[in-house]
Structure formats: C-alpha cells, structure tokens
Protein backbone atom coordinates (compact mmCIF):
# COMPACT_ATOMS: atom_id res chain seq x y z
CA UNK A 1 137.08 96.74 26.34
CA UNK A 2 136.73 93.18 26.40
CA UNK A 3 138.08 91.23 29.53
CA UNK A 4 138.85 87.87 28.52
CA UNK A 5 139.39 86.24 31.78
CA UNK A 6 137.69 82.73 33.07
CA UNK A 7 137.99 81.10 36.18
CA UNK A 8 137.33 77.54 36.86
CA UNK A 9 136.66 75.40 39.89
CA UNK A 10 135.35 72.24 41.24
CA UNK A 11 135.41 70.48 44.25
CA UNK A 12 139.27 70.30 45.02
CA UNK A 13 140.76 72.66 42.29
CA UNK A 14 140.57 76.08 41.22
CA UNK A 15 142.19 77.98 37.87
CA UNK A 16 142.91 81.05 36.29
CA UNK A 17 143.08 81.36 32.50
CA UNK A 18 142.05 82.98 28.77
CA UNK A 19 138.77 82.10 27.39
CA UNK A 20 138.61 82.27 23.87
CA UNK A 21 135.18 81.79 21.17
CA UNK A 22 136.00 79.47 18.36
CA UNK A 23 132.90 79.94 17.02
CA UNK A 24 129.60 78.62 16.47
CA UNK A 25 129.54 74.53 17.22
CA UNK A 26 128.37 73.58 14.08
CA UNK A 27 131.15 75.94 12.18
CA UNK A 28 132.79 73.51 9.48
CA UNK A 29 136.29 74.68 11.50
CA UNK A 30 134.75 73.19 14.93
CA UNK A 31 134.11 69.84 13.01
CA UNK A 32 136.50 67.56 14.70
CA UNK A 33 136.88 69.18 17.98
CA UNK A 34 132.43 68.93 18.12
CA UNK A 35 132.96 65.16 17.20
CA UNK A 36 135.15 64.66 20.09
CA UNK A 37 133.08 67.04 22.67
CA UNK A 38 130.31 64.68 21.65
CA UNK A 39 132.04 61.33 21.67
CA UNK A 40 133.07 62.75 25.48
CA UNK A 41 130.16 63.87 27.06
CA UNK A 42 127.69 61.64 24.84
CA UNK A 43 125.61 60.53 28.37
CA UNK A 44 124.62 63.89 28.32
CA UNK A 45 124.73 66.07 25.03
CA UNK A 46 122.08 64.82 23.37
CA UNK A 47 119.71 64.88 26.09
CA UNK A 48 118.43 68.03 25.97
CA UNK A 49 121.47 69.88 27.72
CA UNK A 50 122.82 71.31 24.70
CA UNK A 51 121.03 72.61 21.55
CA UNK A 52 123.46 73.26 18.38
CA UNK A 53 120.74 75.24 16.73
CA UNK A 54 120.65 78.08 19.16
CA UNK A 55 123.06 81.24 16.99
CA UNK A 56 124.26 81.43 20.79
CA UNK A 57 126.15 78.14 21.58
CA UNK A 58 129.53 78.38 21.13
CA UNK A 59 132.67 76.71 21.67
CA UNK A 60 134.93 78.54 24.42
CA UNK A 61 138.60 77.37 24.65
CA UNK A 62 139.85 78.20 28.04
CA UNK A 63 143.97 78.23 28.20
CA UNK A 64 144.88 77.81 31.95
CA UNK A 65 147.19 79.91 33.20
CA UNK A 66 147.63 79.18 36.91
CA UNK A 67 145.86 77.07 39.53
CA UNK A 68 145.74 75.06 42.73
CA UNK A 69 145.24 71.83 43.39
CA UNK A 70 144.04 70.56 47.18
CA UNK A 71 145.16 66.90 48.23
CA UNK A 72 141.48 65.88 49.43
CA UNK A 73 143.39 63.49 52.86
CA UNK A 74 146.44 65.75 54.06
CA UNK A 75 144.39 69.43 52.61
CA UNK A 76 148.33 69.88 50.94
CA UNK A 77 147.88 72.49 48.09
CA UNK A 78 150.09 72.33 45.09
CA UNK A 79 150.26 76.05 42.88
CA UNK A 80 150.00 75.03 39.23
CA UNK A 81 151.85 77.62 36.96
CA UNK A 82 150.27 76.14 33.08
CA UNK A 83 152.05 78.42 31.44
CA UNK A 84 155.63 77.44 32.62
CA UNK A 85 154.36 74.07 32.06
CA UNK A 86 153.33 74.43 28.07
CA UNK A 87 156.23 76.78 27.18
C-alpha cells in the first residue's frame, strides 16, 4: 500500500496534503511547469542543488488539504481548510 501523505512546514505555518509524482523533470509533459520551477528558483537550481540527469529527480505536486497559519506578533492561529477553499 502506498500512503500518499506529505506534510509541510516552515517557520510560522504547517500543512497537511496529497503528494503526487508527475514524473521525471525533464519528461516532455513537465516542460512548462520545469521552465517556471527554473525561472523561480533560478538563484539556486543551477548551482549544483539540483541535477536533472539523476533517473531519481522528480517533480512532486503536493495538493494542500488543511493547515495553520501563526500570526508571528499576537501568536493568533488561523486553521486553513484548502479544500473548502478550491471546491
């Protein structure tokens, strides 16, 4: 059985979601989505953080499902329900 379940987090928020493999990143169907990954994060793609020859690099969509968000001054949290919000 395969669990697809990712979690995300940084500093000040925290989220739930789907992970999904689109494939390999240099898959003719990744095309655009690469060009924009790369246009994104150019100050550091090509610098040795990511090699498109490795079989193993993929592109993972994640689709958030819920979350929280904590207001850094007052430490108020706001719940995040993504899927209410993209239905």
């Amino acid at each position: 059985m395969n669990n697809h379940g990712v979690a995300v987090c940084g500093m000040w928020f925290t989220a739930h979601g789907i992970g999904e493999n689109l494939g390999h990143v240099l898959a003719g169907e990744n095309a655009g989505i690469m060009e924009k990954l790369r246009a994104v994060f150019s100050a550091w793609y090509s610098n040795r953080h990511v090699d498109e020859s490795d079989p193993n690099t993929y592109v993972l969509r994640i689709r958030l499902t819920n979350g929280f968000l904590i207001e850094h001054e007052s430490n108020k949290r706001y719940d995040i329900d993504f899927e209410k919000l993209t239905a």
